[in-house]
N, C-alpha and C. Protein backbone atom coordinates (compact mmCIF):
# COMPACT_ATOMS: atom_id res chain seq x y z
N UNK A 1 18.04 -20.06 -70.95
CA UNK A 1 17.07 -19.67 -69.97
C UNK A 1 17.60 -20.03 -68.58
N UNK A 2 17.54 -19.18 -67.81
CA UNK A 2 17.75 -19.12 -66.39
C UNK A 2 16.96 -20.32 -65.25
N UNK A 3 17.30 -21.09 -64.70
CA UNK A 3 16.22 -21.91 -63.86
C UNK A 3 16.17 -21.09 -62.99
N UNK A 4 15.19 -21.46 -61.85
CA UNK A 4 14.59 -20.41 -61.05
C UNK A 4 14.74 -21.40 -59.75
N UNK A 5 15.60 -20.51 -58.88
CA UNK A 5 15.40 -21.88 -57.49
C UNK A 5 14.07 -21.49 -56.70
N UNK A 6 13.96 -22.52 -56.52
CA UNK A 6 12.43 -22.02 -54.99
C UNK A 6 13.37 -22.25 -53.90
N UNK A 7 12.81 -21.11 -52.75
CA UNK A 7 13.01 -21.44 -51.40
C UNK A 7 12.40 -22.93 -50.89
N UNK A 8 13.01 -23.41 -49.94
CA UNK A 8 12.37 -24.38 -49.43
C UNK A 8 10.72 -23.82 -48.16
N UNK A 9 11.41 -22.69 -47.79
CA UNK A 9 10.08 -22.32 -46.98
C UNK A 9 9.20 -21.64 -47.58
N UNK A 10 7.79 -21.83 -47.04
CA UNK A 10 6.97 -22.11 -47.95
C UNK A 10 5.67 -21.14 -47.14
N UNK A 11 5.29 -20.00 -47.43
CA UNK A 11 4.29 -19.98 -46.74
C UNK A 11 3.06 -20.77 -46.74
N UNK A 12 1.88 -20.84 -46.01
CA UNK A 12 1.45 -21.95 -45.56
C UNK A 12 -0.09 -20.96 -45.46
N UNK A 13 0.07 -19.90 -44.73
CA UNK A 13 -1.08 -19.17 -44.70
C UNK A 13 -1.22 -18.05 -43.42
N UNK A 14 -1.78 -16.76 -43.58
CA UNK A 14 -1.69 -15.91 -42.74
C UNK A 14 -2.81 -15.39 -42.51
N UNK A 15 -2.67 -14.66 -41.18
CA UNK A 15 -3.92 -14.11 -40.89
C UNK A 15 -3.14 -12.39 -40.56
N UNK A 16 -4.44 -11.45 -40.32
CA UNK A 16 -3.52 -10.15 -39.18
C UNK A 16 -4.65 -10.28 -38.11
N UNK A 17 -4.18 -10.31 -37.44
CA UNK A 17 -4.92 -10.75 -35.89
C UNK A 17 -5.38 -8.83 -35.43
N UNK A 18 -4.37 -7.78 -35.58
CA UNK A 18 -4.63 -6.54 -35.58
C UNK A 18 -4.56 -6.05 -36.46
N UNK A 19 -5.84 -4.77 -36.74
CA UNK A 19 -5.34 -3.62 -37.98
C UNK A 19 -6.28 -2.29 -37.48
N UNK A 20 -5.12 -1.69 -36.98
CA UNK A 20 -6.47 -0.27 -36.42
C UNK A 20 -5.37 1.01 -36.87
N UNK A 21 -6.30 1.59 -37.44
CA UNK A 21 -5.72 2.79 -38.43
C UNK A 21 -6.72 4.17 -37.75
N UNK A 22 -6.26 5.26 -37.43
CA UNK A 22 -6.37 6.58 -36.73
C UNK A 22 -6.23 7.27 -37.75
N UNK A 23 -6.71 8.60 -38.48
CA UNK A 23 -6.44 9.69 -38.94
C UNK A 23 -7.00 10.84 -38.54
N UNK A 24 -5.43 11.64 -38.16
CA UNK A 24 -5.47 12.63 -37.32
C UNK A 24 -5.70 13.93 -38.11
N UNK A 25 -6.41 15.08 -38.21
CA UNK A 25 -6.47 15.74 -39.38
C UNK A 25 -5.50 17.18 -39.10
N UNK A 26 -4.42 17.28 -39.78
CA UNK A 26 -3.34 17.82 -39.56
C UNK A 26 -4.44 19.35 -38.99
N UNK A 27 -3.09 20.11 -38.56
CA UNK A 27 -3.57 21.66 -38.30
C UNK A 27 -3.43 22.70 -39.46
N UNK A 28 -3.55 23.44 -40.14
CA UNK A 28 -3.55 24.20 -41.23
C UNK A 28 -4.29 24.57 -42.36
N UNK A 29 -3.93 25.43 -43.86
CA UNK A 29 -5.06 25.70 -44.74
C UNK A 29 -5.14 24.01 -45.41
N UNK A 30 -5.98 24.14 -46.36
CA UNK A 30 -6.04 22.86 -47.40
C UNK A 30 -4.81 23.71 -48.67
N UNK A 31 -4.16 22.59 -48.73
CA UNK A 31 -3.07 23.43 -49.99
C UNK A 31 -1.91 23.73 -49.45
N UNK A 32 -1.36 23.84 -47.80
CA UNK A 32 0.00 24.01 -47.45
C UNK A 32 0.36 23.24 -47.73
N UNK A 33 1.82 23.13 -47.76
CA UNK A 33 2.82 22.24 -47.70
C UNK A 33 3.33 21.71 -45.76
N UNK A 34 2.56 20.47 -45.92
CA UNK A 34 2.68 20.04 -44.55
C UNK A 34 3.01 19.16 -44.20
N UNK A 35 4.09 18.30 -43.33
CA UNK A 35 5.20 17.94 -42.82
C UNK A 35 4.61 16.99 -41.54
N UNK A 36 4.05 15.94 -41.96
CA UNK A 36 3.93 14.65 -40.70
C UNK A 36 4.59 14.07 -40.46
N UNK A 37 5.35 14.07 -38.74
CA UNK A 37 6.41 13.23 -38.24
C UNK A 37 6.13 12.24 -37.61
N UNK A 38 6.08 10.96 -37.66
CA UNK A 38 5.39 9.50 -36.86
C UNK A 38 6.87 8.81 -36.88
N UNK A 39 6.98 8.06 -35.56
CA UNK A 39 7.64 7.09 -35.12
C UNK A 39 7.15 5.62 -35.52
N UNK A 40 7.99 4.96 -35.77
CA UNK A 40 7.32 3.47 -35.82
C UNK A 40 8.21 2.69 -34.94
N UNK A 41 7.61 1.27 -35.52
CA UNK A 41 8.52 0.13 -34.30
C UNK A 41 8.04 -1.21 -34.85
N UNK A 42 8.83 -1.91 -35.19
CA UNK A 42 8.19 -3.57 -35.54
C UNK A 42 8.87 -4.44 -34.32
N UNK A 43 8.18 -5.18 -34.22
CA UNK A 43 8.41 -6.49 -33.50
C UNK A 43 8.21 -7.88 -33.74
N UNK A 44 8.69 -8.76 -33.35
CA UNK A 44 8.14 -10.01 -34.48
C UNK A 44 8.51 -10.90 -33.25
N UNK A 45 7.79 -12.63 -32.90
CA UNK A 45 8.14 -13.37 -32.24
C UNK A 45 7.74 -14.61 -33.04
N UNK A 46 8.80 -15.70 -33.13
CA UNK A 46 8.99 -17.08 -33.54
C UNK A 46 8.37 -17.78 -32.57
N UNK A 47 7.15 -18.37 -33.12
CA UNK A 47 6.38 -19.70 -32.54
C UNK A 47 6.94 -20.95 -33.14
N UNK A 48 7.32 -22.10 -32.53
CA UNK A 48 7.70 -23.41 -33.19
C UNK A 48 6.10 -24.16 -32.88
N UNK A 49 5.84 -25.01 -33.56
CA UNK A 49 4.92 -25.77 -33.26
C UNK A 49 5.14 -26.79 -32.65
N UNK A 50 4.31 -27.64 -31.66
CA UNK A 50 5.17 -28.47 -30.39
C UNK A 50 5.09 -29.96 -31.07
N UNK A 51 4.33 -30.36 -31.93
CA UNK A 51 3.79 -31.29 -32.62
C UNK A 51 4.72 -32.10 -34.05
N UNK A 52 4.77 -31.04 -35.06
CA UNK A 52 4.91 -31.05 -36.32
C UNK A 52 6.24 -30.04 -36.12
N UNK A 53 7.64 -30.89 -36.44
CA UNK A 53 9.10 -30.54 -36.39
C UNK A 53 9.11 -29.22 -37.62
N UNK A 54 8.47 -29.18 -38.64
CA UNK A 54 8.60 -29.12 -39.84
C UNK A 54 7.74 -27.49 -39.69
N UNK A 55 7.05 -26.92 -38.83
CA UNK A 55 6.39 -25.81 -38.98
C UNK A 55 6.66 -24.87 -37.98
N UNK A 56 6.42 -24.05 -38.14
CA UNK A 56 6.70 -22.78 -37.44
C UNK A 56 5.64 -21.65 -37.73
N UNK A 57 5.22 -20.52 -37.14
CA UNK A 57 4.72 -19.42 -36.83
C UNK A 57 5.15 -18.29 -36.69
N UNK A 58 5.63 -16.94 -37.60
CA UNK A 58 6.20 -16.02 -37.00
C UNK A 58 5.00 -14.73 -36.63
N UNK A 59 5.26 -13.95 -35.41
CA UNK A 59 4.23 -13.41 -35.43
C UNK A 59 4.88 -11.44 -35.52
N UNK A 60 4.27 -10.71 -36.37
CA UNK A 60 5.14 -9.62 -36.53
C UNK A 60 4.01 -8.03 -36.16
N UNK A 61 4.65 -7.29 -35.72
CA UNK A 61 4.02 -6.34 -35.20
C UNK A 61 4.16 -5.32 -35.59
N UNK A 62 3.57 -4.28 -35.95
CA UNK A 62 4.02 -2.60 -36.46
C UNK A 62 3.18 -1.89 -35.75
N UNK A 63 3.89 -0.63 -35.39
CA UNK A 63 3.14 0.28 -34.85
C UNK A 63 3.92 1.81 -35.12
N UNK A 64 2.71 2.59 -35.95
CA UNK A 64 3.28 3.89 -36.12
C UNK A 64 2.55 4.71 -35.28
N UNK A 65 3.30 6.10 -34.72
CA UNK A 65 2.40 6.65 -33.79
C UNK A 65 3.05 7.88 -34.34
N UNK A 66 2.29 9.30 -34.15
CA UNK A 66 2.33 10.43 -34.59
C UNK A 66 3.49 10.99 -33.33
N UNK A 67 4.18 11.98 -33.33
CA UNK A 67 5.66 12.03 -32.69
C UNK A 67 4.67 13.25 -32.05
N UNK A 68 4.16 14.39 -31.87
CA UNK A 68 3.19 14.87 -31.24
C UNK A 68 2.04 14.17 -30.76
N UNK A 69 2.00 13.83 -29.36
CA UNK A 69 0.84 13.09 -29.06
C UNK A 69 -0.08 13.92 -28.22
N UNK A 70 0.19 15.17 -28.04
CA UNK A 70 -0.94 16.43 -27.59
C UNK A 70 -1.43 16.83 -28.66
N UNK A 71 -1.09 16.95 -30.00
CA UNK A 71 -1.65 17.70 -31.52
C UNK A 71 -1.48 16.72 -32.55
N UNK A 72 -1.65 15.20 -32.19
CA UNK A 72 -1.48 14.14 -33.18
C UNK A 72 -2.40 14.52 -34.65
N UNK A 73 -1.43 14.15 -35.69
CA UNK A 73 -1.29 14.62 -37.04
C UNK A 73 -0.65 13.50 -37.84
N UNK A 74 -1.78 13.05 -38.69
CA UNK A 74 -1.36 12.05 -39.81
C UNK A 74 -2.12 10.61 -39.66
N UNK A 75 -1.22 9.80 -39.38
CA UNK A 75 -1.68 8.37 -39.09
C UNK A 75 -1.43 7.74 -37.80
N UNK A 76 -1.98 6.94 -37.23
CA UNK A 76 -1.91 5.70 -35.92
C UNK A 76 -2.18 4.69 -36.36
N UNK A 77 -1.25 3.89 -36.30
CA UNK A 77 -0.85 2.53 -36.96
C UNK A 77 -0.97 1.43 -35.98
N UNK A 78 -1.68 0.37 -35.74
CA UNK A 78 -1.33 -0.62 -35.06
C UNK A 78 -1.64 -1.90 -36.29
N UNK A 79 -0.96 -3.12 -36.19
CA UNK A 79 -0.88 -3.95 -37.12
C UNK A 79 0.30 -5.71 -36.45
N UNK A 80 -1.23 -6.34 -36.82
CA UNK A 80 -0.45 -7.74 -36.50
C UNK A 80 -0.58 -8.51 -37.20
N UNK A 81 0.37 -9.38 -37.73
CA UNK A 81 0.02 -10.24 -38.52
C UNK A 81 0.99 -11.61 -38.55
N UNK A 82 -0.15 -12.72 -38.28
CA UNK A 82 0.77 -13.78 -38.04
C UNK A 82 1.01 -15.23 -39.51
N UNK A 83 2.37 -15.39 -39.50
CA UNK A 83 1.85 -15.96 -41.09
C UNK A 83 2.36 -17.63 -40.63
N UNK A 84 1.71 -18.22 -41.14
CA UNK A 84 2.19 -20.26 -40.81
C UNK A 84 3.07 -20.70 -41.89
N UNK A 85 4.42 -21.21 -41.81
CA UNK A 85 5.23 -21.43 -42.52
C UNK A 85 5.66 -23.03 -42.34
N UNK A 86 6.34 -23.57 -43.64
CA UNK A 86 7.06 -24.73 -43.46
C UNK A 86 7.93 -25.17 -43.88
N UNK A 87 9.01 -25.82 -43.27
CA UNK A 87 10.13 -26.10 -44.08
C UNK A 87 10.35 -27.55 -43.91
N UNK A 88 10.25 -27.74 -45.42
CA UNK A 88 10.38 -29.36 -45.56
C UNK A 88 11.43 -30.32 -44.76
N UNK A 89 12.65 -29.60 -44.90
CA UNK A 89 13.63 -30.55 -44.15
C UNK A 89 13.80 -30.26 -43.05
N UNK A 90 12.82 -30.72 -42.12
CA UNK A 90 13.17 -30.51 -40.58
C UNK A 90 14.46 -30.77 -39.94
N UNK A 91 15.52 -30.97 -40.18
CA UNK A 91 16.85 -31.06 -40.16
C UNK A 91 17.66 -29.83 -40.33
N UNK A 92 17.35 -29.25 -40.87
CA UNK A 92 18.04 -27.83 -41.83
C UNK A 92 17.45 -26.75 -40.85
N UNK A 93 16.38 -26.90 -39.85
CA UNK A 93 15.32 -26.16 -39.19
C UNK A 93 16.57 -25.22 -37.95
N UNK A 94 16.94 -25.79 -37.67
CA UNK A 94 17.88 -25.32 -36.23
C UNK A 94 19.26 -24.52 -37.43
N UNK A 95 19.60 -25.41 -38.19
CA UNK A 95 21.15 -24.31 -38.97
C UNK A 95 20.63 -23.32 -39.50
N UNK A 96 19.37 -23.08 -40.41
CA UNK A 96 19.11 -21.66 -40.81
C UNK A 96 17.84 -21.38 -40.52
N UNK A 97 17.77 -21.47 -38.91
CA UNK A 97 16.40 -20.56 -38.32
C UNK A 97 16.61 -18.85 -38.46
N UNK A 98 17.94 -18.37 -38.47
CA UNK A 98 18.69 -16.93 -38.82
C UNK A 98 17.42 -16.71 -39.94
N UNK A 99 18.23 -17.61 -41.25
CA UNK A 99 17.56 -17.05 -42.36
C UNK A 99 15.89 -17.28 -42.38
N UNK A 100 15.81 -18.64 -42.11
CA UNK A 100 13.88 -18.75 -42.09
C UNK A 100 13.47 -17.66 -41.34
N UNK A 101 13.79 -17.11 -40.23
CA UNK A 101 13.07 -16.17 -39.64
C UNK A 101 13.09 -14.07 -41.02
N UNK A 102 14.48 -14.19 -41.17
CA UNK A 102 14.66 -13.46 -42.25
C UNK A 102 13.81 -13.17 -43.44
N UNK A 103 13.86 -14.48 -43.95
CA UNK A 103 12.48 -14.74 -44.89
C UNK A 103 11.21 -14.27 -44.80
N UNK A 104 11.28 -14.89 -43.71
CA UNK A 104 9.89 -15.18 -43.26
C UNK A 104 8.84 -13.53 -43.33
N UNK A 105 10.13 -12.57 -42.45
CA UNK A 105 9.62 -11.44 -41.92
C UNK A 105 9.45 -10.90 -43.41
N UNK A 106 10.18 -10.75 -43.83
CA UNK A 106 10.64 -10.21 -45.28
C UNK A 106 9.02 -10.62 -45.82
N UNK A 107 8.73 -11.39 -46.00
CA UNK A 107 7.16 -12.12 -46.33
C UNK A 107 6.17 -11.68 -45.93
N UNK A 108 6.04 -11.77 -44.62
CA UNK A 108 4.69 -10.75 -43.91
C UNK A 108 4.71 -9.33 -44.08
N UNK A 109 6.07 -8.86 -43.94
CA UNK A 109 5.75 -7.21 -43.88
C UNK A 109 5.66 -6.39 -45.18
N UNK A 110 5.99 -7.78 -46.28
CA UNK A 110 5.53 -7.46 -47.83
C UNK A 110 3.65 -7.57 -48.06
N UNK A 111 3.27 -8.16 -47.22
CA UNK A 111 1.80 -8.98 -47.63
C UNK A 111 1.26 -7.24 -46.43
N UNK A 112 1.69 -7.51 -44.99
CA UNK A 112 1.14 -5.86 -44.60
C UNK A 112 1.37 -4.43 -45.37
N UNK A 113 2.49 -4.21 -46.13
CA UNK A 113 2.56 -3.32 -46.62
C UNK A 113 1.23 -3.23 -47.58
N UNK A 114 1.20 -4.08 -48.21
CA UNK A 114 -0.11 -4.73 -49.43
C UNK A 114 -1.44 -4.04 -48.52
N UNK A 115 -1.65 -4.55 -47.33
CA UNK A 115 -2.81 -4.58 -46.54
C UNK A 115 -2.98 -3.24 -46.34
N UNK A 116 -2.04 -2.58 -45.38
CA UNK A 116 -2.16 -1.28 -45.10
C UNK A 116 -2.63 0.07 -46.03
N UNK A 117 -1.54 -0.26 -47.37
CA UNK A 117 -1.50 0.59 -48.04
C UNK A 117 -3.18 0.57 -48.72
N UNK A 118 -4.02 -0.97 -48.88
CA UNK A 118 -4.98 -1.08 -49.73
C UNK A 118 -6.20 -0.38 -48.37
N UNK A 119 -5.83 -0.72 -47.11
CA UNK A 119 -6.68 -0.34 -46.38
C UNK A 119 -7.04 1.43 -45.72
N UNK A 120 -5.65 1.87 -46.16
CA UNK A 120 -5.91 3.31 -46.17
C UNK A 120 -6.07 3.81 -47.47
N UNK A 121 -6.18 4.03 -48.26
CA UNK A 121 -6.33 4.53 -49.77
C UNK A 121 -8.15 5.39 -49.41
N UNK A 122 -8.94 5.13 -48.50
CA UNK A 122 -9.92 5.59 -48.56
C UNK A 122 -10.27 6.23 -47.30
N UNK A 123 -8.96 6.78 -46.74
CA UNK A 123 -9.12 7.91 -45.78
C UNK A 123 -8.38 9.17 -45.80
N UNK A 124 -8.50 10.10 -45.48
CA UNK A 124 -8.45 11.68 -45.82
C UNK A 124 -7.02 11.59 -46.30
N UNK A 125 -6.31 11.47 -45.86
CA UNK A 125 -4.59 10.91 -45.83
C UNK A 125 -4.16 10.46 -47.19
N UNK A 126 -5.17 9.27 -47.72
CA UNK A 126 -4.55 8.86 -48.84
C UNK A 126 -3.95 7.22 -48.29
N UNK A 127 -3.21 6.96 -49.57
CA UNK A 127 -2.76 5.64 -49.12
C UNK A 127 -1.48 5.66 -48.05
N UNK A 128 -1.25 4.87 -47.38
CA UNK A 128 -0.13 4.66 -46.57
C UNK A 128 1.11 3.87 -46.72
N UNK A 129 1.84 3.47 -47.05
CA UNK A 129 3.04 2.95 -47.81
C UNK A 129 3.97 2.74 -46.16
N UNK A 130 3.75 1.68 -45.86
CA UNK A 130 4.98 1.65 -44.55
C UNK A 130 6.42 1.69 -45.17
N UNK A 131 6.85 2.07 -44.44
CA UNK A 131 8.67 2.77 -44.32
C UNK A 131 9.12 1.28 -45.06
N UNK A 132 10.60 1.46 -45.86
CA UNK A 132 11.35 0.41 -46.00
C UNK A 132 12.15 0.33 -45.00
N UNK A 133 12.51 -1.03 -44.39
CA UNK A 133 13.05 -1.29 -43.59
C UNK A 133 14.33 -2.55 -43.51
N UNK A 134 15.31 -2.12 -43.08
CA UNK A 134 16.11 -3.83 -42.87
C UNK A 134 15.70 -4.44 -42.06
N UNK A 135 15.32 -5.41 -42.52
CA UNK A 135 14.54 -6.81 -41.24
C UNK A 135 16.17 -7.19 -41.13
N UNK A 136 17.56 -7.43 -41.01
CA UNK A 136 18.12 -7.83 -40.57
C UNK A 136 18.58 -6.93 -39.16
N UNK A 137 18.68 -5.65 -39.49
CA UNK A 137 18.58 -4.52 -38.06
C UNK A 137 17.04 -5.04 -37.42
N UNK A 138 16.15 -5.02 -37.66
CA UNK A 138 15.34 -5.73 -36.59
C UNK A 138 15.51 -7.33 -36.10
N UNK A 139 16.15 -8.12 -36.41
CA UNK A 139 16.48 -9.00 -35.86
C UNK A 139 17.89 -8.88 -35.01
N UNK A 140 18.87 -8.34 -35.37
CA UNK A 140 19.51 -7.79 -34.79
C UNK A 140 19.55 -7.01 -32.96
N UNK A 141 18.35 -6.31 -33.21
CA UNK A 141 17.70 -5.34 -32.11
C UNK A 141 16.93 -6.23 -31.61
N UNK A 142 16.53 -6.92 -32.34
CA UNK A 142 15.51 -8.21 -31.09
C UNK A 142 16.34 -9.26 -30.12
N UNK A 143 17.70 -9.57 -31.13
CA UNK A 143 18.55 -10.77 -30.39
C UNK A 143 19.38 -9.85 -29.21
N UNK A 144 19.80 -8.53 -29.31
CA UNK A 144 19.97 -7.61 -28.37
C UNK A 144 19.34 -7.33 -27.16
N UNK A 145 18.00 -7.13 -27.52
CA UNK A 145 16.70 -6.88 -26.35
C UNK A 145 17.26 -8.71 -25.52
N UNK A 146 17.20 -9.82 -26.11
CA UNK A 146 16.74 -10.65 -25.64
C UNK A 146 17.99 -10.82 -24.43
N UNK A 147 19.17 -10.82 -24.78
CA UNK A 147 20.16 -10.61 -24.47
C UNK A 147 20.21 -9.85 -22.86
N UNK A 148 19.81 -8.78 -22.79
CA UNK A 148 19.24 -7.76 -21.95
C UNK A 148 18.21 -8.00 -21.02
N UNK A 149 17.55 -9.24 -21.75
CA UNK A 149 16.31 -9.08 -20.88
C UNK A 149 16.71 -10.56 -19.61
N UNK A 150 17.64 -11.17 -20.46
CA UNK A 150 18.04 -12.26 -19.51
C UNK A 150 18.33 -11.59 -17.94
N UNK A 151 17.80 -12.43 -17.20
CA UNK A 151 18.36 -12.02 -15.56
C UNK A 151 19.83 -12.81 -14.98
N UNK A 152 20.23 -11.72 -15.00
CA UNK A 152 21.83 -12.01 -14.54
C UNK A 152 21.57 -12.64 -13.01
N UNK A 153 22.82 -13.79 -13.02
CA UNK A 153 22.63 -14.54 -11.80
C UNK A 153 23.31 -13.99 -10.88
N UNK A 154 22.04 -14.46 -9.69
CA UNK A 154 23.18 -14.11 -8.81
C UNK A 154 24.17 -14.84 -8.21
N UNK A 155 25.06 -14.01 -7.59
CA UNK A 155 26.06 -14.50 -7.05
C UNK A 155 25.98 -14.95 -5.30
N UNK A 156 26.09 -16.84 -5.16
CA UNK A 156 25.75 -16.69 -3.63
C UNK A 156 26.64 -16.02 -2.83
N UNK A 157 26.66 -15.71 -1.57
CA UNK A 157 27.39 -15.47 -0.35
C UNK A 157 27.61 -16.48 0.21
N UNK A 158 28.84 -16.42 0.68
CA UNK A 158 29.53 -17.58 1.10
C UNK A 158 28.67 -17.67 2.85
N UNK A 159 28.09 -18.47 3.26
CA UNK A 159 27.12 -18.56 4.55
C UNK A 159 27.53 -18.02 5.80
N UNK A 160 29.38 -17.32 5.98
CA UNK A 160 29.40 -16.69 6.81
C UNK A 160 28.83 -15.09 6.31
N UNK A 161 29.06 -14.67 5.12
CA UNK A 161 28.81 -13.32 4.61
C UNK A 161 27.09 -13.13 4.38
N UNK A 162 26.18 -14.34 4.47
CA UNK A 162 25.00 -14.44 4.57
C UNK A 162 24.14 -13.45 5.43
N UNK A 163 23.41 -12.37 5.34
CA UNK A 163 22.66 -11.45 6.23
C UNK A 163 21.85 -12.47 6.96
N UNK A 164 21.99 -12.09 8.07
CA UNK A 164 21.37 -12.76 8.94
C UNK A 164 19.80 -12.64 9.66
N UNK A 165 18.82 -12.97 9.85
CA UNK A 165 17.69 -12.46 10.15
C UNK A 165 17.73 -11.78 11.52
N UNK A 166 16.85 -11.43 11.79
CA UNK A 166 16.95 -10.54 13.25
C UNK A 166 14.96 -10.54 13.65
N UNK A 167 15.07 -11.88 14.79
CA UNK A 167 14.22 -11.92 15.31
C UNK A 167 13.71 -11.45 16.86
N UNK A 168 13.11 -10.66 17.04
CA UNK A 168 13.10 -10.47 18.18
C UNK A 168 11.90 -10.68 19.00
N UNK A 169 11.76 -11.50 19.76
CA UNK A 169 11.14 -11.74 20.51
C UNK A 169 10.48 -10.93 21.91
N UNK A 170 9.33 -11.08 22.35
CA UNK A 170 8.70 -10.78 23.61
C UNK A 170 8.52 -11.49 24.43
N UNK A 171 8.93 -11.80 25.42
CA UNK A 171 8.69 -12.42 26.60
C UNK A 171 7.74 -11.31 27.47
N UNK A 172 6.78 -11.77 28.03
CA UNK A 172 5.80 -11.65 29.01
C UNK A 172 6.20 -11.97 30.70
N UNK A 173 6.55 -10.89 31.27
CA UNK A 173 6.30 -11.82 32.82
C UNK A 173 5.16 -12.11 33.56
């Protein structure tokens, strides 16, 4: 018999802070064969807790939107959900925050898929099944964004190359 390892992280408990679902009622007969195109987008942000070394917060975001937004058709997706995690050896916390965050996502967007899919099943549409996705390309694209979003320094001027102000004054006689 095989032993079974456990992860050390542990979920802890989740909430979805958002869940708002739109159904758009396509254009055509009942019985075509019809073709809904929606964009999505996840996002996710790592909370540490300031207190307790040992816990963390990831908070993850989805949003599908219909790719026609003058003749929207199908579904509108918004979805948040934040889950409380812990990892016993607060030591180990900083070398595989990569993977805990990996996990982690991998975890919530299994428990939203659950949510979504159970929460549409009783609108015109049917159930909803979010896209499979690599959470490592979204972490990827997030450490990119972050990258990007840093503000490049500037560079001083040496105090003769300094623009100079230009005050001008009125004198009165």
């Amino acid at each position: 018999m095989r032993r079974i390892t456990l992860s050390l992280l542990q979920l802890n408990d989740f909430y979805l802070t958002e869940l708002s679902v739109k159904w758009y009622e396509p254009e055509g007969n009942v019985g075509d064969n019809l073709t809904i195109s929606a964009h999505h987008a996840i996002n996710f942000e790592v909370l540490d807790h300031r207190e307790v070394a040992d816990e963390f917060a990831l908070n993850l975001q989805f949003k599908l939107l219909p790719v026609d937004r003058e003749n929207p058709a199908g579904y509108e997706i918004s979805a948040d959900i934040l889950g409380f995690f812990t990892l016993p050896d607060s030591e180990k916390k900083a070398e595989q925050l990569g993977s805990l965050v990996y996990n982690g996502l991998l975890i919530l967007y299994g428990i939203l898929r659950g949510e979504i899919a159970a929460f549409t099943g009783s609108f015109p549409g049917g159930k909803f099944l979010l896209p499979t996705v690599d959470m490592r390309n979204v972490i990827s694209r997030k450490a990119e964004e972050k990258i990007h979003e840093q503000p490049k320094q500037k560079r001083k001027k040496p105090p003769s190359q300094a623009p100079q102000s230009k005050q001008r004054t009125k004198t009165s006689s």
